[in-house]
C-alpha atoms as a PDB file:
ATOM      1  CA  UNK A   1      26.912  13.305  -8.422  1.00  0.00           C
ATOM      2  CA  UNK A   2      23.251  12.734  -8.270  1.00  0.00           C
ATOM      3  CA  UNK A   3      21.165  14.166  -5.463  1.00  0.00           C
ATOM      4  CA  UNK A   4      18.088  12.896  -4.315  1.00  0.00           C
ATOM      5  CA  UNK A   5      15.511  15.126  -2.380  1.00  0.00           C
ATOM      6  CA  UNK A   6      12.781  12.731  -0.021  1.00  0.00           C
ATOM      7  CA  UNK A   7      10.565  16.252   0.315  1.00  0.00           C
ATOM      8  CA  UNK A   8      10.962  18.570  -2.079  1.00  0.00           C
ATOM      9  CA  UNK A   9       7.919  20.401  -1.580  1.00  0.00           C
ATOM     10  CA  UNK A  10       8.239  23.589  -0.463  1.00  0.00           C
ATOM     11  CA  UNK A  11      12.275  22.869  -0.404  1.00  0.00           C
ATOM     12  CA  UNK A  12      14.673  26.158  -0.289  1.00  0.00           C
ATOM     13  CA  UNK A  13      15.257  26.673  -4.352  1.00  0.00           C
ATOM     14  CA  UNK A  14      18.601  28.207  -2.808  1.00  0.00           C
ATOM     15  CA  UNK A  15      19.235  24.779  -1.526  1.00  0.00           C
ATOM     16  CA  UNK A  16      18.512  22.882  -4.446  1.00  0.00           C
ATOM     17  CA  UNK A  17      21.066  25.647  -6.618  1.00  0.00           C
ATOM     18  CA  UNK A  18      23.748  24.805  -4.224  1.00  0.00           C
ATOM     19  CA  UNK A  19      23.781  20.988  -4.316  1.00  0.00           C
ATOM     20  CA  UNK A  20      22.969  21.363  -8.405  1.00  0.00           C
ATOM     21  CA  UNK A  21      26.850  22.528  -8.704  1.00  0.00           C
ATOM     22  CA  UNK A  22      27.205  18.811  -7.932  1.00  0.00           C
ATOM     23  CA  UNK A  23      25.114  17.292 -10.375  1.00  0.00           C
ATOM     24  CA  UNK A  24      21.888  16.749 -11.078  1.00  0.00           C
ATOM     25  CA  UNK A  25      19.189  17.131  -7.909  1.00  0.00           C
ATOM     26  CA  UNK A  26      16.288  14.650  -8.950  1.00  0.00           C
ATOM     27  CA  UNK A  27      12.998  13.832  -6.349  1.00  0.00           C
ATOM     28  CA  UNK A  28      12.474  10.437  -4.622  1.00  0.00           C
ATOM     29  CA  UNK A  29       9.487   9.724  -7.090  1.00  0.00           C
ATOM     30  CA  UNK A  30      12.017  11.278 -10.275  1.00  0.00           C
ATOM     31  CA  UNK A  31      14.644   8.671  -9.123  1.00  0.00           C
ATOM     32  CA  UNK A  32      12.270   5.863  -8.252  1.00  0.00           C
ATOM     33  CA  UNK A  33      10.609   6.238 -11.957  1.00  0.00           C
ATOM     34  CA  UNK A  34      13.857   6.407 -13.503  1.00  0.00           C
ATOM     35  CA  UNK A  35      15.519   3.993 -11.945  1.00  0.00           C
ATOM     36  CA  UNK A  36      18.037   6.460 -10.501  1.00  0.00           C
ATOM     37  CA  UNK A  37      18.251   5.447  -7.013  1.00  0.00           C
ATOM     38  CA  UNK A  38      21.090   2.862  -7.366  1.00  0.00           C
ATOM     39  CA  UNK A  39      23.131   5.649  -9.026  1.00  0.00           C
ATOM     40  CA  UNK A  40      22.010   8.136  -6.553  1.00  0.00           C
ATOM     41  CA  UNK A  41      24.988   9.540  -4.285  1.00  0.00           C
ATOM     42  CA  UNK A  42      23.633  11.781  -1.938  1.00  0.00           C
ATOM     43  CA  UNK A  43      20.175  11.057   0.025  1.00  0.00           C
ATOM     44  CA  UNK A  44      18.734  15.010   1.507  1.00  0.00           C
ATOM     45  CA  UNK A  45      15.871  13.896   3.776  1.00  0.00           C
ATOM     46  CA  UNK A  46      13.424  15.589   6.411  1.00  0.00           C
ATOM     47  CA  UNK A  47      11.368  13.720   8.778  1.00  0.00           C
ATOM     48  CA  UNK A  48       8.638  12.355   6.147  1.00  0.00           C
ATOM     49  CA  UNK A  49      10.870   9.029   5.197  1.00  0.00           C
ATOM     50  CA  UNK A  50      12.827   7.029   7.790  1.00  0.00           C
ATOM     51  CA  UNK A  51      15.776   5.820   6.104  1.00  0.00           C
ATOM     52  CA  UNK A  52      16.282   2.277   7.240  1.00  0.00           C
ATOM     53  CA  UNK A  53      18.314  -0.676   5.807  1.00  0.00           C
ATOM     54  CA  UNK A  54      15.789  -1.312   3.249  1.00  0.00           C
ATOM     55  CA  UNK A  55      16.236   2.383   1.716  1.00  0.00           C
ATOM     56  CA  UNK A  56      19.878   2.229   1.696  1.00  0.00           C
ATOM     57  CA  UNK A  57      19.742  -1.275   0.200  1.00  0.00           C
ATOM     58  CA  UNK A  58      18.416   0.831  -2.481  1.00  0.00           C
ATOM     59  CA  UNK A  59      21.320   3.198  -2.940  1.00  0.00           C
ATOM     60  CA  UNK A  60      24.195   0.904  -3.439  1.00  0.00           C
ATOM     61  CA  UNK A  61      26.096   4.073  -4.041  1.00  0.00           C
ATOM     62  CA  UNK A  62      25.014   6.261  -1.091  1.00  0.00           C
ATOM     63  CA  UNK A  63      27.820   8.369   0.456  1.00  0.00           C
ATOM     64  CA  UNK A  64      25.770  11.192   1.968  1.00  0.00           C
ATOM     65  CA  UNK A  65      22.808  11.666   3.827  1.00  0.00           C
ATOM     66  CA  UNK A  66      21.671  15.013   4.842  1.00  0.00           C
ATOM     67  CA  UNK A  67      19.190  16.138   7.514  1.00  0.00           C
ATOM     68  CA  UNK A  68      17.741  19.529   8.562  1.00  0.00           C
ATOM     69  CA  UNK A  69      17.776  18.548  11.861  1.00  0.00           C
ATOM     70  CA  UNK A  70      19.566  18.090  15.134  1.00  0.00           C
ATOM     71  CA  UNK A  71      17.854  14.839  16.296  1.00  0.00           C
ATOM     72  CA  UNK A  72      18.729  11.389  13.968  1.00  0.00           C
ATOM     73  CA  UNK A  73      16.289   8.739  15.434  1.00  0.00           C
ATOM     74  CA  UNK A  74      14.489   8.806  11.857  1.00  0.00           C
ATOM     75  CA  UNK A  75      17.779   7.120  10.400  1.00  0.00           C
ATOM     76  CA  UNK A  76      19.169   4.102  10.905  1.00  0.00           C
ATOM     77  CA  UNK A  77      22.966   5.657  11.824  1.00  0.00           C
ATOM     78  CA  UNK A  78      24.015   2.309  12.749  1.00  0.00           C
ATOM     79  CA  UNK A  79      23.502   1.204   9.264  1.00  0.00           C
ATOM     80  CA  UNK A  80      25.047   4.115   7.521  1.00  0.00           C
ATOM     81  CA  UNK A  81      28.005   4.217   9.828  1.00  0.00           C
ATOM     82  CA  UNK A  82      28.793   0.234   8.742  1.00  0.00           C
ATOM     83  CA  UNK A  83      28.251   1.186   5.161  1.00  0.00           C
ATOM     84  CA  UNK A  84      30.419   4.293   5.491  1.00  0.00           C
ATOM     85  CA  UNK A  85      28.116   6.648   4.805  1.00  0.00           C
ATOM     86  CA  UNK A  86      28.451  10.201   6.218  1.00  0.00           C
ATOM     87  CA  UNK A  87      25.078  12.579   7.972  1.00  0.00           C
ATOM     88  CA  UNK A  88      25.870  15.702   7.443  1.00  0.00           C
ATOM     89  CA  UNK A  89      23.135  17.482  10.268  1.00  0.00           C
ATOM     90  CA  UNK A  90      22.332  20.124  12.352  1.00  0.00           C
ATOM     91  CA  UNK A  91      23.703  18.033  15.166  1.00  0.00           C
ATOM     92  CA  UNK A  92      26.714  20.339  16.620  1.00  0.00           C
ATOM     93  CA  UNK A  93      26.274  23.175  14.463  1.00  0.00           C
ATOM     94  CA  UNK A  94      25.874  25.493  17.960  1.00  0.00           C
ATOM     95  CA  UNK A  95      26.998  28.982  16.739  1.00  0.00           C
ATOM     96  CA  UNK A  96      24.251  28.155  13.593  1.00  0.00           C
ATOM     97  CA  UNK A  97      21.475  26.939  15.940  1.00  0.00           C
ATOM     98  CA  UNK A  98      21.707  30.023  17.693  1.00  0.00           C
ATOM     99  CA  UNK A  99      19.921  32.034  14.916  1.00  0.00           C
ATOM    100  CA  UNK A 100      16.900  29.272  14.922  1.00  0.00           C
ATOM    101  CA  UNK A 101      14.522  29.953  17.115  1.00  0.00           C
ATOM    102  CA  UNK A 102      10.901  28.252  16.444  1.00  0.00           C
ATOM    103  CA  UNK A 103      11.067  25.777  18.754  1.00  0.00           C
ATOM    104  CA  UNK A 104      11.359  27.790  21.436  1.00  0.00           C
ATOM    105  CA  UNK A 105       8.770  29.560  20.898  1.00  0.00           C
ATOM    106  CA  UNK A 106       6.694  26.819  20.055  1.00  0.00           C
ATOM    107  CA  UNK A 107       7.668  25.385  23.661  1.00  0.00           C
ATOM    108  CA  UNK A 108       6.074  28.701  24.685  1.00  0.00           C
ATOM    109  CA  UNK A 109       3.124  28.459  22.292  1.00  0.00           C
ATOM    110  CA  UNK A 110       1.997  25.477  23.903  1.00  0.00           C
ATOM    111  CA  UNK A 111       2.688  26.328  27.483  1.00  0.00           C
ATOM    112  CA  UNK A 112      -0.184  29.439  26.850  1.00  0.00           C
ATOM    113  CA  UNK A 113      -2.584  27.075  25.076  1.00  0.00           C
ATOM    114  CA  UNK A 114      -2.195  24.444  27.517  1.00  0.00           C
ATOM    115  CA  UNK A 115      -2.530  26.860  30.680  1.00  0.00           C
ATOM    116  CA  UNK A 116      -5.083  29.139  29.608  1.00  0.00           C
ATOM    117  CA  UNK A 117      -7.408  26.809  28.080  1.00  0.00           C
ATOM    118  CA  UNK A 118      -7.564  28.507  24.235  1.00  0.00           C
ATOM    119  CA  UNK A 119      -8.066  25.336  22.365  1.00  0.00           C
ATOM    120  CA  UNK A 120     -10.768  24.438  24.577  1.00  0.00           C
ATOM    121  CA  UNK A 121     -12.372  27.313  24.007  1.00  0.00           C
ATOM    122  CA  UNK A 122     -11.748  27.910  20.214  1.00  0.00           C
ATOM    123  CA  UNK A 123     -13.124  24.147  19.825  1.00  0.00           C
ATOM    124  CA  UNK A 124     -16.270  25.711  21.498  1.00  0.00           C
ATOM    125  CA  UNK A 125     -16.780  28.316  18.984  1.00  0.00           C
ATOM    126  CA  UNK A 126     -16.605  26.483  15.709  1.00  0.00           C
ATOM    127  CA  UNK A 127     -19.157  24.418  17.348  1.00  0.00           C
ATOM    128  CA  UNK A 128     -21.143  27.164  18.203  1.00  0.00           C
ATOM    129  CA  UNK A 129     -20.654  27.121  22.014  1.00  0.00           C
ATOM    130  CA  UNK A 130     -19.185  30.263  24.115  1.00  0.00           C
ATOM    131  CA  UNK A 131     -17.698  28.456  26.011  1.00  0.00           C
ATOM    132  CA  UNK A 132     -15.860  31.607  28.824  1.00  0.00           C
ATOM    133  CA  UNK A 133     -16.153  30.163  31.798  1.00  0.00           C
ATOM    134  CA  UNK A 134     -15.253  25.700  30.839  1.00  0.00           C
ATOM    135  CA  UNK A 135     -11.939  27.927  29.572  1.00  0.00           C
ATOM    136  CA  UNK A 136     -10.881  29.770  32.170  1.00  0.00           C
ATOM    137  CA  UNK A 137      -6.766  29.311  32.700  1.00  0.00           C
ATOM    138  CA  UNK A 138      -3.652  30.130  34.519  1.00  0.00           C
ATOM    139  CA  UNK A 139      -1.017  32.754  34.048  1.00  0.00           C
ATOM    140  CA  UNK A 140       2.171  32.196  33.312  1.00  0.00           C
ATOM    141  CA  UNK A 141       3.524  35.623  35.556  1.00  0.00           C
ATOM    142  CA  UNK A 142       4.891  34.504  38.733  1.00  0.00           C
ATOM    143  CA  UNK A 143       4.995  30.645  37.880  1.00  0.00           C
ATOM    144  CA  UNK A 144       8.574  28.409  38.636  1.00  0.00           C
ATOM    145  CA  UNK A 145       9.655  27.337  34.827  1.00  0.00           C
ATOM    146  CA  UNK A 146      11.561  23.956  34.970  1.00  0.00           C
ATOM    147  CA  UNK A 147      13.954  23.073  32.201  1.00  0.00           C
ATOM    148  CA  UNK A 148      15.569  19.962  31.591  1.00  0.00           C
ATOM    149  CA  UNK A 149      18.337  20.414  29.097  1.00  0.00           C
ATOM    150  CA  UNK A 150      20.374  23.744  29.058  1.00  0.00           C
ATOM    151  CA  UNK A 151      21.600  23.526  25.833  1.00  0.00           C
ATOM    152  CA  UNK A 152      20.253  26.204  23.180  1.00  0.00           C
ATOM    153  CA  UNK A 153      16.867  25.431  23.253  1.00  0.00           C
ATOM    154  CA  UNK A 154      17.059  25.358  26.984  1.00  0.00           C
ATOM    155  CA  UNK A 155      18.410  28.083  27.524  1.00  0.00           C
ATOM    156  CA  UNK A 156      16.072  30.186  24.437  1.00  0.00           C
ATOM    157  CA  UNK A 157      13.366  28.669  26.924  1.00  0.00           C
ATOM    158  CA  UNK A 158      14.769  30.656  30.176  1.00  0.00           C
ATOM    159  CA  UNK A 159      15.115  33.513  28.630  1.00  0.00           C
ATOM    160  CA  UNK A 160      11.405  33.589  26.996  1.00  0.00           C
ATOM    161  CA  UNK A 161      10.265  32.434  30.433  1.00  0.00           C
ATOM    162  CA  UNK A 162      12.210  35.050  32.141  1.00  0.00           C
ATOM    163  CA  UNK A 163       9.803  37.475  29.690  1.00  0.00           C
ATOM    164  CA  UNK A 164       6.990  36.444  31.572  1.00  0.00           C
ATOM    165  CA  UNK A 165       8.555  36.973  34.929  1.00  0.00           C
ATOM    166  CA  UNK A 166       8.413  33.609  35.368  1.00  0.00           C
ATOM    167  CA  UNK A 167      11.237  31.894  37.907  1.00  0.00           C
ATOM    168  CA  UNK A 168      13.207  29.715  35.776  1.00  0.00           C
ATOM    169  CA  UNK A 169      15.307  26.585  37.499  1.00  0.00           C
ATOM    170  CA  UNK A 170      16.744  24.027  35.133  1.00  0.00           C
ATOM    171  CA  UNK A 171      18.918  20.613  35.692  1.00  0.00           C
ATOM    172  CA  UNK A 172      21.530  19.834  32.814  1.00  0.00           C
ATOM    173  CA  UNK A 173      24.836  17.899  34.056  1.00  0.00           C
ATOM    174  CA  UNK A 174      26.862  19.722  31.137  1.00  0.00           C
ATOM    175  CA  UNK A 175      26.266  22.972  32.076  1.00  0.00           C
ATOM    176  CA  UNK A 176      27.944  25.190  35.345  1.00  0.00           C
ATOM    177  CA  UNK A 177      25.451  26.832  37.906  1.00  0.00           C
ATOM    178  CA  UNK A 178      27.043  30.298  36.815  1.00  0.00           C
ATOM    179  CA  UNK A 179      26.150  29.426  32.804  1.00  0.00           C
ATOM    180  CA  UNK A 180      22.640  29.417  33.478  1.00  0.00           C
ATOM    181  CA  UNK A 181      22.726  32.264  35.926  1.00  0.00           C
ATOM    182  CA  UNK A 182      23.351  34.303  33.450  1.00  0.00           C
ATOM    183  CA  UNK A 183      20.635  33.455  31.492  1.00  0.00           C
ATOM    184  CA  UNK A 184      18.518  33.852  34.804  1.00  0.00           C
ATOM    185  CA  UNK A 185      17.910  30.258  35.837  1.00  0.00           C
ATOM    186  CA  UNK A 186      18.667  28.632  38.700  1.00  0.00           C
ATOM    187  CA  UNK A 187      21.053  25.088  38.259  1.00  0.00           C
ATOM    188  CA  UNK A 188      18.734  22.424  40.721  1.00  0.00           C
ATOM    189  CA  UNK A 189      18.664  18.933  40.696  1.00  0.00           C
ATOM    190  CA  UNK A 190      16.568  17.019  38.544  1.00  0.00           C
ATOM    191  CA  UNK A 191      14.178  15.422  41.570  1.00  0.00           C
ATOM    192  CA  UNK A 192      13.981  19.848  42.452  1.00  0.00           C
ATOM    193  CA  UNK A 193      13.250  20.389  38.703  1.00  0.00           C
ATOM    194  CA  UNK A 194       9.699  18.389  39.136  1.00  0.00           C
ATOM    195  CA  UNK A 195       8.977  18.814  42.898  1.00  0.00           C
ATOM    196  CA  UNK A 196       9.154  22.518  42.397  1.00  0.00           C
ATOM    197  CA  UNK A 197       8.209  23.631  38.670  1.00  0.00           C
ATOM    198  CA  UNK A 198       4.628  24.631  37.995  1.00  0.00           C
ATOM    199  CA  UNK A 199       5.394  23.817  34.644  1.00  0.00           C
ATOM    200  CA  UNK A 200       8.302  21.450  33.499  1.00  0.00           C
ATOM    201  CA  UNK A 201       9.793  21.535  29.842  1.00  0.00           C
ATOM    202  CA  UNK A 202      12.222  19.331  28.415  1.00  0.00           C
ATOM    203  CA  UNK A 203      15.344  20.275  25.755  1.00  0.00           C
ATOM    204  CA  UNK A 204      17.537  16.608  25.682  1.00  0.00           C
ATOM    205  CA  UNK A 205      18.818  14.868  22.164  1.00  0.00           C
ATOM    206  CA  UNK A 206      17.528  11.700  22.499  1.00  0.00           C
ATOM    207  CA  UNK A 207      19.719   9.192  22.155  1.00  0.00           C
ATOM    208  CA  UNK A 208      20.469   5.112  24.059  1.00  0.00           C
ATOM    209  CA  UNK A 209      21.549   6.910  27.103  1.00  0.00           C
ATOM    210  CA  UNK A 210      18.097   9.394  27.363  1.00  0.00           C
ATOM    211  CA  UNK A 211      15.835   6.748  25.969  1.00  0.00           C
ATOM    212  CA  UNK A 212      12.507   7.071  28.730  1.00  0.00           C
ATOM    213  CA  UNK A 213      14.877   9.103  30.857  1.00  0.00           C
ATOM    214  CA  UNK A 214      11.532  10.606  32.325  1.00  0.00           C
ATOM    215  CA  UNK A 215       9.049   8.123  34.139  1.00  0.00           C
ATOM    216  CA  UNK A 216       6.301   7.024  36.321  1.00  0.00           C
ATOM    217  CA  UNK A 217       9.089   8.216  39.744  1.00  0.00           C
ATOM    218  CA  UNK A 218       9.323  11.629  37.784  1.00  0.00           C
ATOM    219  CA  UNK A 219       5.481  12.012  37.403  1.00  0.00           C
ATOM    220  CA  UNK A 220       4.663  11.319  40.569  1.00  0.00           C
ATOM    221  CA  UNK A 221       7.253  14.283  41.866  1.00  0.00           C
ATOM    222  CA  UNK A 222       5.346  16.776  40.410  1.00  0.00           C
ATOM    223  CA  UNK A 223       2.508  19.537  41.844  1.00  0.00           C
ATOM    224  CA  UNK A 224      -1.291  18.117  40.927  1.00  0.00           C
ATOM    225  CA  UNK A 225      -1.333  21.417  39.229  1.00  0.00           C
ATOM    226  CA  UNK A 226       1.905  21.546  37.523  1.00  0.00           C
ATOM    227  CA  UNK A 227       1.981  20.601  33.710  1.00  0.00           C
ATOM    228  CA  UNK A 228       4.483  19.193  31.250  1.00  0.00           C
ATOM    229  CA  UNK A 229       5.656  20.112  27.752  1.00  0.00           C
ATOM    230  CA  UNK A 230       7.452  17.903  25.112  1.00  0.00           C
ATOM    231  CA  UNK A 231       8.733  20.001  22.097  1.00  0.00           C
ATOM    232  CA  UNK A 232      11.572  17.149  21.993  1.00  0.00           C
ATOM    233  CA  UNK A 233      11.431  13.828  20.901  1.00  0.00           C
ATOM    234  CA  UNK A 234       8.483  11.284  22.608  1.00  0.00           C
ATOM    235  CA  UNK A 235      11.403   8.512  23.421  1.00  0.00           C
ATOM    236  CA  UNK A 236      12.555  10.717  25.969  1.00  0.00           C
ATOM    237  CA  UNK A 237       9.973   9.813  28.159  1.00  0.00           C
ATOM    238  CA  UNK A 238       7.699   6.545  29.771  1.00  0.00           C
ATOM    239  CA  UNK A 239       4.399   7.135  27.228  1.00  0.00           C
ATOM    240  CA  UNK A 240       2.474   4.849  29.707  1.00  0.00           C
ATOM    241  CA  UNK A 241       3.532   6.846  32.596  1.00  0.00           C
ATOM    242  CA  UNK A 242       2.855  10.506  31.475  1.00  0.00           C
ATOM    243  CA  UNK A 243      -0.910   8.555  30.543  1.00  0.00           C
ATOM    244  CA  UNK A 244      -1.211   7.141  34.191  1.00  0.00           C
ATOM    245  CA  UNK A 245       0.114  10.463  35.270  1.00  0.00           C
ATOM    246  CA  UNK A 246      -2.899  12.486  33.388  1.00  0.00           C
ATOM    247  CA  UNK A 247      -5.535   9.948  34.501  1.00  0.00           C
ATOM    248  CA  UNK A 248      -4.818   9.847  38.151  1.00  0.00           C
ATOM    249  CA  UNK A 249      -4.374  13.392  38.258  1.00  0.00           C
ATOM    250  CA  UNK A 250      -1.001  13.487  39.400  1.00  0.00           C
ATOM    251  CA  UNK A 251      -0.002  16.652  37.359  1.00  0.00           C
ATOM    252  CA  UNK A 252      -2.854  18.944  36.058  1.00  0.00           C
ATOM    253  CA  UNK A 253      -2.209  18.636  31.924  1.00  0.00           C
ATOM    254  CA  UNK A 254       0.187  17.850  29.243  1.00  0.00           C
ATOM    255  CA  UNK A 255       1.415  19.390  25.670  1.00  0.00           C
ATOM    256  CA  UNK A 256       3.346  17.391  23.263  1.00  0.00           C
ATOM    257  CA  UNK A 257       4.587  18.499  19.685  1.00  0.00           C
ATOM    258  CA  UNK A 258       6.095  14.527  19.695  1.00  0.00           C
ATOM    259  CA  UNK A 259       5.026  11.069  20.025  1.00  0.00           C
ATOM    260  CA  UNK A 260       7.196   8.080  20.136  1.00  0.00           C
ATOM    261  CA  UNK A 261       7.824   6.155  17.028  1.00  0.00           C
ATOM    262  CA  UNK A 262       6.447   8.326  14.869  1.00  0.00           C
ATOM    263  CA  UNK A 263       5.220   7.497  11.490  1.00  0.00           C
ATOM    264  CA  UNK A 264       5.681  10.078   8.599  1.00  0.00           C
ATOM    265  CA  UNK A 265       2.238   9.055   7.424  1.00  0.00           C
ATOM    266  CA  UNK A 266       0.573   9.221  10.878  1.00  0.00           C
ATOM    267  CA  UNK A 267       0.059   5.433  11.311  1.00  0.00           C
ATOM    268  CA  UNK A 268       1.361   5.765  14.464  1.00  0.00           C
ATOM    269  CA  UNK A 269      -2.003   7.694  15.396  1.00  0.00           C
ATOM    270  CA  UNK A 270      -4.553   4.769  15.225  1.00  0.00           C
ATOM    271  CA  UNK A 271      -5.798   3.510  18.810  1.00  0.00           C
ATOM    272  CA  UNK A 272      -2.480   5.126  20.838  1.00  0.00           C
ATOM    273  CA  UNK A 273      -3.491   5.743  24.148  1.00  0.00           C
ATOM    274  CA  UNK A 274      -2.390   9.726  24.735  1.00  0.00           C
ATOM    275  CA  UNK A 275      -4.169  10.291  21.417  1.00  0.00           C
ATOM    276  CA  UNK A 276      -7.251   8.506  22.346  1.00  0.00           C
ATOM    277  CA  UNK A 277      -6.997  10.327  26.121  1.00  0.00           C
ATOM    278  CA  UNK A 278      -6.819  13.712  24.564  1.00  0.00           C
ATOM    279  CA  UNK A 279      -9.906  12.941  22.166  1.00  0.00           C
ATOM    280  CA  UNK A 280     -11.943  13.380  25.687  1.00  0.00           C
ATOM    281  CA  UNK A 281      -9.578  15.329  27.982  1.00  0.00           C
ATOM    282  CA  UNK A 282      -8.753  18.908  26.870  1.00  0.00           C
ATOM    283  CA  UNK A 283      -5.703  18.773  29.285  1.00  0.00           C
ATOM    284  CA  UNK A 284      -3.662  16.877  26.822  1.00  0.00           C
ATOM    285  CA  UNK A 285      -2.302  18.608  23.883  1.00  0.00           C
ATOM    286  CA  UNK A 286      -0.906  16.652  20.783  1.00  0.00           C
ATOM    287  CA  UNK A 287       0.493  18.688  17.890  1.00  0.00           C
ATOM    288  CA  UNK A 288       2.408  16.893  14.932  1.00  0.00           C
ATOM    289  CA  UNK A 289       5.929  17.816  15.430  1.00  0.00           C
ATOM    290  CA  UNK A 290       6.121  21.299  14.704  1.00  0.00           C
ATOM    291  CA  UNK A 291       8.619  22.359  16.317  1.00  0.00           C
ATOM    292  CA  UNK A 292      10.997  23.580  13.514  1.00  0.00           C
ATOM    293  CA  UNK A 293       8.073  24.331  11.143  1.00  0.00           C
ATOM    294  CA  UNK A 294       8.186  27.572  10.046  1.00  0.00           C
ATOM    295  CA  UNK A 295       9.494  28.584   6.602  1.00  0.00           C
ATOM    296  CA  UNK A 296      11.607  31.033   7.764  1.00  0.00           C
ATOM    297  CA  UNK A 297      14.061  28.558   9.698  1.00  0.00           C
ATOM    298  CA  UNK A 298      13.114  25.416   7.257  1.00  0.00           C
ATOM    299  CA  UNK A 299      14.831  27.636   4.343  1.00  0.00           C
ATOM    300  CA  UNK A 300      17.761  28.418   6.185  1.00  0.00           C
ATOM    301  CA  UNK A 301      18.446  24.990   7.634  1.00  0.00           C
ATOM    302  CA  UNK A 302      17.893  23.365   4.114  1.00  0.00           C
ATOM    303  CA  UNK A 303      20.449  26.346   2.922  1.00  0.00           C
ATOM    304  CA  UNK A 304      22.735  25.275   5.623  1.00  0.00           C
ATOM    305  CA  UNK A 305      22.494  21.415   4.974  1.00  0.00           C
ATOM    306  CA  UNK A 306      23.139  21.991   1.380  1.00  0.00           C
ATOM    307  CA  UNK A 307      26.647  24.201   1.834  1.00  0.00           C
ATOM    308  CA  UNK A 308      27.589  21.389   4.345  1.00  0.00           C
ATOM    309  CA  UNK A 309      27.181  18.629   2.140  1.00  0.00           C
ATOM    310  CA  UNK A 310      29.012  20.533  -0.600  1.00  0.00           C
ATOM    311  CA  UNK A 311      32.094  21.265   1.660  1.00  0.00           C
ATOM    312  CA  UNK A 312      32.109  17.338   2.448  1.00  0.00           C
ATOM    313  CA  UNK A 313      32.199  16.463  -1.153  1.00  0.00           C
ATOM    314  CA  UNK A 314      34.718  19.084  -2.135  1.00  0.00           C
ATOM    315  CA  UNK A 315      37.209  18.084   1.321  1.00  0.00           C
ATOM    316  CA  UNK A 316      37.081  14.365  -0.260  1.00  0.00           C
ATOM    317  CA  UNK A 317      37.778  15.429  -3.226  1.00  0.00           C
END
């Protein structure tokens, strides 16, 4: 079977010796030059290439597609599902999931830079400006954490918060009151989650049923001085809300690690309207999807990915 990596830059060499016991492992450029990709079997993709129709129409032959990740919006699963193609994910791998952590503490990351003003005043210095005063922030001790989304990144979130002796409430319909208490948050409603947080985080898949599940009503719930964080996936929430939101001063700042749509090749950049707000307004932060970016859990989830496809091919065998 031939195997064809979309990013193999930087790509676990682990990886690539476990889905070489299947055949050859050629890149996206290899294949394209050698006219591989109709013979090509199994697609292993990141976020840098959104495999639509078009791609697939491609790979005639396609029977697997595998993703280091837990969210699918960059492939067309509609598409593959008709052609009977299977995604072998992240998606459902809990007990694995467990062990990654970035995200979290990305989540975390941005909650300090947002609150105590560092990028505002690192900007200053590399123009030359000491800026101590423009940067002064808030602390995170003492501060009401709201999650929405238990799950495992949820929950990672509590705990880290719980670190900072923050009080931590969340809202997730899947998960029992005495779950999170033993994490140390507090099960609330969603309407308590923003009329109470100083700072409100969000840990959802995206999928039809979450699409924009945040919006202008949500916004306008919040504290002037509370903030929000996105380490998720932009679709979840109303873009043109969280904007109104920032410009009328209805909550006091914003951090994103996602926008909607995204483009692999940052088209998606060029005149949006957060990106052009946070040009001017240090109280938005916009960070290129980061979340999982650290080579420590990008080489194990590309390790995982490739024993899962191999187990596929070997139970259809």
């Amino acid at each position: 079977m031939i195997t064809v990596l979309t990013e193999p830059k930087g790509y676990s060499e682990k990886a690539i010796a476990t889905l070489q016991t299947l055949g050859p492992v050629l890149t996206w450029e290899e294949a394209e030059r050698g006219n591989r990709l109709k013979d090509a079997e199994i697609l292993v993709v990141k976020l840098g290439m959104r495999i639509s129709k078009e791609v697939m129409d491609r790979m005639p032959n396609l029977k697997i597609i595998g993703t280091s990740t837990t969210g699918l919006n960059h492939i067309d699963t509609e598409e593959a599902e008709r052609r009977g193609i299977a995604i072998a994910s992240l998606r459902g791998e809990t007990e694995f999931l467990r062990t990654i952590y970035p995200t979290a503490e990305e989540t975390i990351g941005l909650m300090i830079m947002l609150m105590r003003n560092l990028h505002l005043g690192y900007g200053g210095v590399l123009r030359g400006e000491w800026l101590k005063e423009q940067s002064y922030g808030h602390e995170l001790y003492g501060k009401i954490l709201g999650l929405i989304g238990f799950g495992r990144l949820g929950s990672m979130v509590a705990r880290f918060g719980k670190v900072f002796n923050m009080r931590v409430i969340a809202n997730d319909p899947n998960v029992a009151a005495d779950v999170m208490r033993e994490e140390g948050a507090e099960k609330v409603s969603l309407e308590d989650v923003f009329k109470e947080s100083d700072v409100v985080s969000i840990h959802v898949l995206y999928d039809n049923a979450t699409h924009h599940m945040i919006g202008r009503e949500h916004f306008h719930m919040m504290k002037p001085t509370a903030y929000y964080i996105n380490t998720a996936r932009g679709e979840l929430h109303d873009e043109a809300a969280l904007l109104e939101a920032l410009e009328k001063k209805k909550i006091a700042g914003a951090a994103l690690d996602v926008l909607e749509n995204e483009d692999p090749k940052g088209e998606h950049l060029k005149g949006h309207p957060l990106v052009e707000y946070a040009k001017t307004h240090p109280n938005l932060i916009i960070v290129p999807h980061l979340g999982g970016a650290t080579f420590e859990s990008m080489s194990r989830t590309e390790e995982f990915i490739a024993e899962k496809i191999v187990k596929v091919v070997r139970s259809t065998i």
